[in-house]
N, C-alpha and C. Protein backbone atom coordinates (compact mmCIF):
# COMPACT_ATOMS: atom_id res chain seq x y z
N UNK A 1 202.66 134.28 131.01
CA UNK A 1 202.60 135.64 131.51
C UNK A 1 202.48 136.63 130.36
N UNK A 2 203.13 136.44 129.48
CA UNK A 2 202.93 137.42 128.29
C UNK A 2 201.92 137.66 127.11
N UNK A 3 200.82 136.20 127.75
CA UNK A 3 199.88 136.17 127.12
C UNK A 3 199.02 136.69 127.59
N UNK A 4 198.62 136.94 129.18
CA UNK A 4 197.60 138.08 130.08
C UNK A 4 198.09 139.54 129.59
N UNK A 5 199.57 139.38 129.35
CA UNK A 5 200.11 141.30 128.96
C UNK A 5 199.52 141.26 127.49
N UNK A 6 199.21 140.26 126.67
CA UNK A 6 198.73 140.81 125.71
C UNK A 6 197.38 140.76 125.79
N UNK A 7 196.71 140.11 126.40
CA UNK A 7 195.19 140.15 126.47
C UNK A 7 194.46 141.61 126.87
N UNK A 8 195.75 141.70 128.06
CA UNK A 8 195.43 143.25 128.77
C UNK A 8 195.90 144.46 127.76
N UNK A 9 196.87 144.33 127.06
CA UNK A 9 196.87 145.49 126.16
C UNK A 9 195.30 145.42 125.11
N UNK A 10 194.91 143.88 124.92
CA UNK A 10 193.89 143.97 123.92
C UNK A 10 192.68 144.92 124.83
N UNK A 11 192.18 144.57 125.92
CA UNK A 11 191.50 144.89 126.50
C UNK A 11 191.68 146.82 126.95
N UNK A 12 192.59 146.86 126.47
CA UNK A 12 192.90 148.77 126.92
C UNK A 12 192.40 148.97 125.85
N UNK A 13 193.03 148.85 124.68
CA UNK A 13 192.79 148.82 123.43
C UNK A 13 191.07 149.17 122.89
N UNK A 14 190.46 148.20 123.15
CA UNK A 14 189.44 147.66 122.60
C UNK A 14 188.06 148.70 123.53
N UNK A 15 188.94 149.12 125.17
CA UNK A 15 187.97 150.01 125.88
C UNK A 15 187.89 151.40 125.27
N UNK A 16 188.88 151.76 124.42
CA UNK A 16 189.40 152.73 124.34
C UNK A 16 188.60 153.21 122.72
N UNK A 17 187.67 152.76 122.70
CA UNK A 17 187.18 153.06 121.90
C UNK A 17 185.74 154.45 122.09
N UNK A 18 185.39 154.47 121.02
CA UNK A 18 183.77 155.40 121.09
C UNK A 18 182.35 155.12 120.89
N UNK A 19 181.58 155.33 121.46
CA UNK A 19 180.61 155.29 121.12
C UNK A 19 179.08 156.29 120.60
N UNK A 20 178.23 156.20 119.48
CA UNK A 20 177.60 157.17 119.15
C UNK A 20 176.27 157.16 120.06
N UNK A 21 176.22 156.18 121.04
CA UNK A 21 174.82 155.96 121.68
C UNK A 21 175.30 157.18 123.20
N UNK A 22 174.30 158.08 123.22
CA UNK A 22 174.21 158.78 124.44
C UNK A 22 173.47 158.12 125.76
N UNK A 23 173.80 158.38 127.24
CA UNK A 23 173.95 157.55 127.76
C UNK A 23 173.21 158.61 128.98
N UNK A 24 172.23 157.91 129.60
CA UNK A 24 171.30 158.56 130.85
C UNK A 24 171.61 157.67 131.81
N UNK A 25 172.56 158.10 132.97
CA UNK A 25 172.15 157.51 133.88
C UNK A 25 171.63 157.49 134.88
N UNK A 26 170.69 158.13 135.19
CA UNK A 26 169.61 158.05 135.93
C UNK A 26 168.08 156.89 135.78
N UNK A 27 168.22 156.96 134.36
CA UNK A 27 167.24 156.02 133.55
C UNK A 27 168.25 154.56 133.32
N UNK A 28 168.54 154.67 133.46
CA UNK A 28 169.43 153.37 133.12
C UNK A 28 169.50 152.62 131.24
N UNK A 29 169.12 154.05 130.25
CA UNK A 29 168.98 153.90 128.84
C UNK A 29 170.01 154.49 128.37
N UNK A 30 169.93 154.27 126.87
CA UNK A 30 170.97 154.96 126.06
C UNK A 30 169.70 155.51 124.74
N UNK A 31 170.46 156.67 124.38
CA UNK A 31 169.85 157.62 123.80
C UNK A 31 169.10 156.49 122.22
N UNK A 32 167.89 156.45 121.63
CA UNK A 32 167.64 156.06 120.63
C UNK A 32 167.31 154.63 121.00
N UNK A 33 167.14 153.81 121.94
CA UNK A 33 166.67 153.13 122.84
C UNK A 33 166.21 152.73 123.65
N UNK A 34 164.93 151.73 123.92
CA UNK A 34 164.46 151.64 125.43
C UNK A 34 164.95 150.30 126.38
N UNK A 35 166.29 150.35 125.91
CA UNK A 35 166.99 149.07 126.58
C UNK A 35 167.37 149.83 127.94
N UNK A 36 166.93 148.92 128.85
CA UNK A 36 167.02 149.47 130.31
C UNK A 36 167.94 148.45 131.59
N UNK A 37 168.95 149.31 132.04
CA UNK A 37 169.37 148.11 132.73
C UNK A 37 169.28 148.81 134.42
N UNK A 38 169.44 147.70 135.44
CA UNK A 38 168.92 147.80 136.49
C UNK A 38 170.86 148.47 137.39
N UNK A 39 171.55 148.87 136.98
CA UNK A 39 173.13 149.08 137.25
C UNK A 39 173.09 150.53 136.43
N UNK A 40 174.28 150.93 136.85
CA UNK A 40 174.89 152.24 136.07
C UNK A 40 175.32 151.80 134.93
N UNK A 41 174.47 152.53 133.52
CA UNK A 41 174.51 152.34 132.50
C UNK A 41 175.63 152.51 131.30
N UNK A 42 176.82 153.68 132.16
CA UNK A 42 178.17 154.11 132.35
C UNK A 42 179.09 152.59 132.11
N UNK A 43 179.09 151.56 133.38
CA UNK A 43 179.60 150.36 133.84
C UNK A 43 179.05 149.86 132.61
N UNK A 44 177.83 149.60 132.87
CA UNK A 44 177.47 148.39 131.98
C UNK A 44 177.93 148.49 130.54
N UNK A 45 177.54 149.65 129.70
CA UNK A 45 178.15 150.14 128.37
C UNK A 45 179.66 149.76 128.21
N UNK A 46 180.58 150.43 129.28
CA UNK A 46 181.94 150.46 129.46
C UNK A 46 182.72 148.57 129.22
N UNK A 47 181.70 147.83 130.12
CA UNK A 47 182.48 146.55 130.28
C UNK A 47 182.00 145.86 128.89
N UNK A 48 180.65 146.09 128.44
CA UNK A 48 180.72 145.36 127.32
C UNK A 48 181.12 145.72 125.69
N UNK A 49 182.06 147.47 125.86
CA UNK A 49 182.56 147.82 125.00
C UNK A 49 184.23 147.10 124.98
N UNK A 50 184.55 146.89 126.58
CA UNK A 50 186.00 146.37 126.82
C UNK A 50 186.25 145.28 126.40
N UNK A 51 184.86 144.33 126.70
CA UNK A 51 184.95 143.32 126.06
C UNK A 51 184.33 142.73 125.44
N UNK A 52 184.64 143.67 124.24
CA UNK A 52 183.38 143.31 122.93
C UNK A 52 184.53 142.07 122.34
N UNK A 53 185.18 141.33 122.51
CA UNK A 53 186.58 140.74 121.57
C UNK A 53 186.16 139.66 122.25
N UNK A 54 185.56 139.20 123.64
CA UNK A 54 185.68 137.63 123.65
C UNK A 54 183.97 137.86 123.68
N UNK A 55 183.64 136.35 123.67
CA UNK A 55 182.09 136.08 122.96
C UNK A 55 181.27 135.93 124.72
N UNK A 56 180.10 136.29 124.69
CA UNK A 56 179.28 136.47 126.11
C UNK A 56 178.83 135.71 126.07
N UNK A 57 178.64 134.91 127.27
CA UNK A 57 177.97 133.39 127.72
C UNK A 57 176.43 133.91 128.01
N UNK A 58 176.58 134.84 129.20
CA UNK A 58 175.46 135.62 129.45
C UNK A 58 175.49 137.26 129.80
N UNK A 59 174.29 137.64 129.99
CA UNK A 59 174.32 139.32 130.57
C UNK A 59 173.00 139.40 131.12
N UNK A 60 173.38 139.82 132.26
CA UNK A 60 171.87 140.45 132.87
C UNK A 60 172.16 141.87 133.29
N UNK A 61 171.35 142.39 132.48
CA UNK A 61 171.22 144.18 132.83
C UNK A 61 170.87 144.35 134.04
N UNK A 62 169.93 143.41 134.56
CA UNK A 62 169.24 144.03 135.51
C UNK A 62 169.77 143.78 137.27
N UNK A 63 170.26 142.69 136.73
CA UNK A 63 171.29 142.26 137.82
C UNK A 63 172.97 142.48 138.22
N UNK A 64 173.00 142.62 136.89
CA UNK A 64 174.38 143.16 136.70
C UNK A 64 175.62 142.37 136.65
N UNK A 65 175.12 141.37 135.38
CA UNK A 65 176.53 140.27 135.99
C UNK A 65 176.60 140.00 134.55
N UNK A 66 177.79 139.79 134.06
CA UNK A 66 178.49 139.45 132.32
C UNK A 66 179.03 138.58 132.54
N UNK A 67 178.88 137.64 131.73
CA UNK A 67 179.41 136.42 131.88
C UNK A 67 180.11 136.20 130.31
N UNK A 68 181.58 135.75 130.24
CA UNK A 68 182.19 135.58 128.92
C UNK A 68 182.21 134.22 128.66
N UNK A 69 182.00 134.01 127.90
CA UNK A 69 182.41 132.28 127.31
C UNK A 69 184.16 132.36 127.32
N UNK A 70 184.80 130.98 127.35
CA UNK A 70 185.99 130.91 127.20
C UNK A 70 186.40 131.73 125.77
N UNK A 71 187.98 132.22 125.65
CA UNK A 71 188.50 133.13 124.76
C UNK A 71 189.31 132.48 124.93
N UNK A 72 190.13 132.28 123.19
CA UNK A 72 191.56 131.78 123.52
C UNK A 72 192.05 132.78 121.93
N UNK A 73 193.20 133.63 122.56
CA UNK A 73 194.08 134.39 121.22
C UNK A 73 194.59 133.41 120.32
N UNK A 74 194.63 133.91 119.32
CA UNK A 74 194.94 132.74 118.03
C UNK A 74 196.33 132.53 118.39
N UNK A 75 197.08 133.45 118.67
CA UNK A 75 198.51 133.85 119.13
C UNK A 75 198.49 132.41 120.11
N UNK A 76 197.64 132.07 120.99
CA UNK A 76 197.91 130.90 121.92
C UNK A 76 196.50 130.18 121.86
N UNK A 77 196.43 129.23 121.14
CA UNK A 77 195.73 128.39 121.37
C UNK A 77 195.82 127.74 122.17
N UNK A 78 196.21 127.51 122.99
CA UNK A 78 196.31 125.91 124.49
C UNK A 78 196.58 127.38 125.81
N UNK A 79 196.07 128.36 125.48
CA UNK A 79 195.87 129.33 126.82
C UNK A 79 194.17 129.39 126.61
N UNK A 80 193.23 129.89 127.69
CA UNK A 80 192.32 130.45 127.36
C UNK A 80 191.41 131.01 128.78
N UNK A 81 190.52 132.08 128.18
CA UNK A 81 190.53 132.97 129.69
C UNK A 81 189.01 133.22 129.53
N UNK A 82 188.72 133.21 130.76
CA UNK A 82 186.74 133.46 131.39
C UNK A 82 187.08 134.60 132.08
N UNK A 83 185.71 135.51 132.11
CA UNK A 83 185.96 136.47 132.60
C UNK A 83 184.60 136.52 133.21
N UNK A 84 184.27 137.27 134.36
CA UNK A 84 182.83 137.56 135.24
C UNK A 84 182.88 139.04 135.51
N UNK A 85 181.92 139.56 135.31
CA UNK A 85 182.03 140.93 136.16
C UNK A 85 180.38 141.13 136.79
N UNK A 86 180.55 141.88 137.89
CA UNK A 86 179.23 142.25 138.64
C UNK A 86 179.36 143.57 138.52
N UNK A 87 178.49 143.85 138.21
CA UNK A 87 178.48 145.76 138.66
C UNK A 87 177.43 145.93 139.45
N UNK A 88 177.66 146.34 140.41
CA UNK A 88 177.05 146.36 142.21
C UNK A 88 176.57 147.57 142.01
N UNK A 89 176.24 148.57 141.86
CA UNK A 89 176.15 150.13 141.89
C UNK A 89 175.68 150.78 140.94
N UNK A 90 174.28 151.50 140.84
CA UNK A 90 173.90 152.43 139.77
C UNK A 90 174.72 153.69 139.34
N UNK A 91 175.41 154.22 141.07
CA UNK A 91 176.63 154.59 140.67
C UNK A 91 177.84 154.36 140.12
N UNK A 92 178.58 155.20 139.46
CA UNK A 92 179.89 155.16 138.58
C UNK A 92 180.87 155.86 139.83
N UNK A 93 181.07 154.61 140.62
CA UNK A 93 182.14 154.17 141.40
C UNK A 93 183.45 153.12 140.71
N UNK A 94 184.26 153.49 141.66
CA UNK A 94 185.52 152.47 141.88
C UNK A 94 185.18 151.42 142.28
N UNK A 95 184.07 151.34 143.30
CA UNK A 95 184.34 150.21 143.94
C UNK A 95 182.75 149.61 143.99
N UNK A 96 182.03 150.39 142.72
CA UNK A 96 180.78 149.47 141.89
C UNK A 96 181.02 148.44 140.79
N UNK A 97 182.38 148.22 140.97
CA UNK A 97 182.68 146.17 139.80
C UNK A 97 183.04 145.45 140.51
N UNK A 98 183.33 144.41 140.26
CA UNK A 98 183.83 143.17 140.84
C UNK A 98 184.03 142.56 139.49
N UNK A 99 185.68 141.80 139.34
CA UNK A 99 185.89 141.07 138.36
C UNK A 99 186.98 139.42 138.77
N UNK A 100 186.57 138.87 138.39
CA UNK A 100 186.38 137.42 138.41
C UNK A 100 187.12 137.03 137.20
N UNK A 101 188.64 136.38 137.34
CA UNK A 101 189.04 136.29 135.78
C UNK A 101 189.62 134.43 135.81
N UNK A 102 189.12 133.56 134.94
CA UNK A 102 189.46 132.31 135.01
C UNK A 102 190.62 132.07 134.07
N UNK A 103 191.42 131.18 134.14
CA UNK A 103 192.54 131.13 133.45
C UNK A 103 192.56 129.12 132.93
N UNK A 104 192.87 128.82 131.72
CA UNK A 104 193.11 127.52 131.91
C UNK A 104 194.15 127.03 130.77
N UNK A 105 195.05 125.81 130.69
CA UNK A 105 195.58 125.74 129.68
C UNK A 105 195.36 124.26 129.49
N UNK A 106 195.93 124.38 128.48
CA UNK A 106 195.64 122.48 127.55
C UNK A 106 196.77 121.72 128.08
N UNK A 107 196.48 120.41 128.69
CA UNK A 107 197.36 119.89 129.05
C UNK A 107 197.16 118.46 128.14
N UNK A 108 198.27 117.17 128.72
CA UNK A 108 197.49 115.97 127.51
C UNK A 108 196.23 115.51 128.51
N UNK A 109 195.45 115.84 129.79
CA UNK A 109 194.64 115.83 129.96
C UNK A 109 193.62 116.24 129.54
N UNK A 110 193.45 117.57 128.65
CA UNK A 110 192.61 118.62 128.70
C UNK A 110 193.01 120.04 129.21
N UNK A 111 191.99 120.77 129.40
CA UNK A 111 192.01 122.18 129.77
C UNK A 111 191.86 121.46 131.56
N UNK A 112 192.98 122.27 132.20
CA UNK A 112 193.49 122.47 133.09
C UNK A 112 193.53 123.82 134.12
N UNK A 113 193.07 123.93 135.19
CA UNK A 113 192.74 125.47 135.92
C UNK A 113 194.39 126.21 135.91
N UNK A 114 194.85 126.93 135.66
CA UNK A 114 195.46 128.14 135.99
C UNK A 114 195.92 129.05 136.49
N UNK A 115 196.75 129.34 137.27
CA UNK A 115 196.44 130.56 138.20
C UNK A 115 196.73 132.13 136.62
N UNK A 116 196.01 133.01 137.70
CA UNK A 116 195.81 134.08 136.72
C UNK A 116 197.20 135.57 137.63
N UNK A 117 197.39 136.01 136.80
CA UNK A 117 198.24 137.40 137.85
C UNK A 117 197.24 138.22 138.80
N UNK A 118 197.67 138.49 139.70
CA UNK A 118 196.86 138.88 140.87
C UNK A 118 196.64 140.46 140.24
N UNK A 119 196.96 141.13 139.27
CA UNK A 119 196.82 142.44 139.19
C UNK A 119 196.08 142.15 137.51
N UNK A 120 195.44 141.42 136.86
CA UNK A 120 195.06 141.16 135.95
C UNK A 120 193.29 141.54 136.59
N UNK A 121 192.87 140.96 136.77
CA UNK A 121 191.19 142.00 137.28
C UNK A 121 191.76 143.40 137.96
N UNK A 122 192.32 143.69 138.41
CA UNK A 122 192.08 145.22 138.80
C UNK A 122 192.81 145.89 137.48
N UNK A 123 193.66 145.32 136.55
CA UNK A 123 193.75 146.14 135.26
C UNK A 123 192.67 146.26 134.03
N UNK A 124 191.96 144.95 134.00
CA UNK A 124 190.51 144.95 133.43
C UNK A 124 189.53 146.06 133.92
N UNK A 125 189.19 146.05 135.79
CA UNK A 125 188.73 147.35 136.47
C UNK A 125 188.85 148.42 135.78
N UNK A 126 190.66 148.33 135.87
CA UNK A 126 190.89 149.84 135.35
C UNK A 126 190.55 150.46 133.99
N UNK A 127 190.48 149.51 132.93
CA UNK A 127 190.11 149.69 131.53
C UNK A 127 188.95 149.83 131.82
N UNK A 128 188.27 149.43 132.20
CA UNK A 128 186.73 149.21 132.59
C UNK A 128 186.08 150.65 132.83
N UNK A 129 186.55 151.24 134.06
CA UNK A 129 186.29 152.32 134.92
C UNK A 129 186.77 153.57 133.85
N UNK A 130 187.84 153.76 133.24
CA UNK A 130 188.36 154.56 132.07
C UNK A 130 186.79 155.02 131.07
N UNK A 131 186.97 153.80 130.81
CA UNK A 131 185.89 153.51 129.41
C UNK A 131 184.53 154.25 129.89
N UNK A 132 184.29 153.76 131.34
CA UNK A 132 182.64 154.66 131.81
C UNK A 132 183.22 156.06 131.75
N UNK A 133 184.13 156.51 132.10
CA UNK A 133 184.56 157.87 132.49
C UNK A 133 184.56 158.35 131.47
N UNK A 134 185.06 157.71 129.90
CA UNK A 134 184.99 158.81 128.57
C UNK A 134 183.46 158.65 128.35
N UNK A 135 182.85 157.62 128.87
CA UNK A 135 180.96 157.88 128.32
C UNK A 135 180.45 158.69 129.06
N UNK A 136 180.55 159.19 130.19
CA UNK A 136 180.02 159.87 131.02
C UNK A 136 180.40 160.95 130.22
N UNK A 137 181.85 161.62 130.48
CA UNK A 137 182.17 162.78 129.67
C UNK A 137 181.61 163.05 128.29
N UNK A 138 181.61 162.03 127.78
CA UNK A 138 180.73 162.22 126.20
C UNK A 138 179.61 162.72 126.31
N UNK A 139 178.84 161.95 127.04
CA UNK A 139 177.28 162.24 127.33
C UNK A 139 177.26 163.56 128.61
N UNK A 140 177.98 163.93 128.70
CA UNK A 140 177.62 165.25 129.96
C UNK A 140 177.69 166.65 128.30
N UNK A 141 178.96 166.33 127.41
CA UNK A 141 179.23 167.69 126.87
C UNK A 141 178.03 167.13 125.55
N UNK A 142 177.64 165.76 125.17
CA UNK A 142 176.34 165.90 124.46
C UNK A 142 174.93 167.04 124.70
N UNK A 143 175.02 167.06 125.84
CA UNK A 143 174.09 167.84 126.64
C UNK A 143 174.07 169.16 126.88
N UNK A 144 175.34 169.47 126.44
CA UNK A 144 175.18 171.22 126.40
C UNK A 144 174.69 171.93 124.96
């Protein structure tokens, strides 16, 4: 349990950062780029700034789905965590993510499934949803 509270502080942490790329979402670009994604560009920016710390299996812009490779904190090696997110919505909604969080630990079998805390994806959400909200705000007062 105290290893999701630290993952999740990493993950506040790590959303909580800035970025110098300005952000259109209507176009689905960021300023100084013609990388285009088919989702709100807000979301998409936001989740892969949150979780720039574990390594991406895959990403489709256009579809809207991030896929993390397994992560394990050095702090716990024999824990380790998958993460999925969809972003459903060009809008910068609440209820444009969906997150998907896998959990597993080392047993003398191997890596073993997990259960994860039931409020661990809607606190990822919430870092998540934060993080679009300071890019939006960034990029609205860029514009004046």
């Amino acid at each position: 349990m105290r290893i999701f509270a630290a993952l999740l502080c990493a993950l506040v942490l790590v959303g909580c950062g800035s970025s110098d790329d300005k952000m259109d979402p209507d176009s689905g670009t960021t300023a100084g780029t013609s990388r285009t994604v088919g989702v709100n560009a807000f979301l998409w920016q936001a989740t892969l700034d949150t979780l720039s710390f574990m390594p991406l299996a895959s990403e489709d812009p256009f579809g809207g789905v991030i896929l993390t490779d397994w992560y394990s904190a050095a702090a716990t090696p024999n824990e380790r965590t998958k993460v999925t997110i969809y972003i459903l919505d060009r809008r910068l909604r609440a209820d444009g993510i969906k997150i998907a969080v896998f959990r597993q630990t080392r047993s003398n079998d191997g890596w073993v499934d997990s259960p994860v805390s039931p409020d661990t994806a809607t606190k990822l959400e919430d870092a998540i949803l934060t993080r679009a909200r300071e890019l939006r705000l960034a990029s609205a007062d860029s514009g004046k």
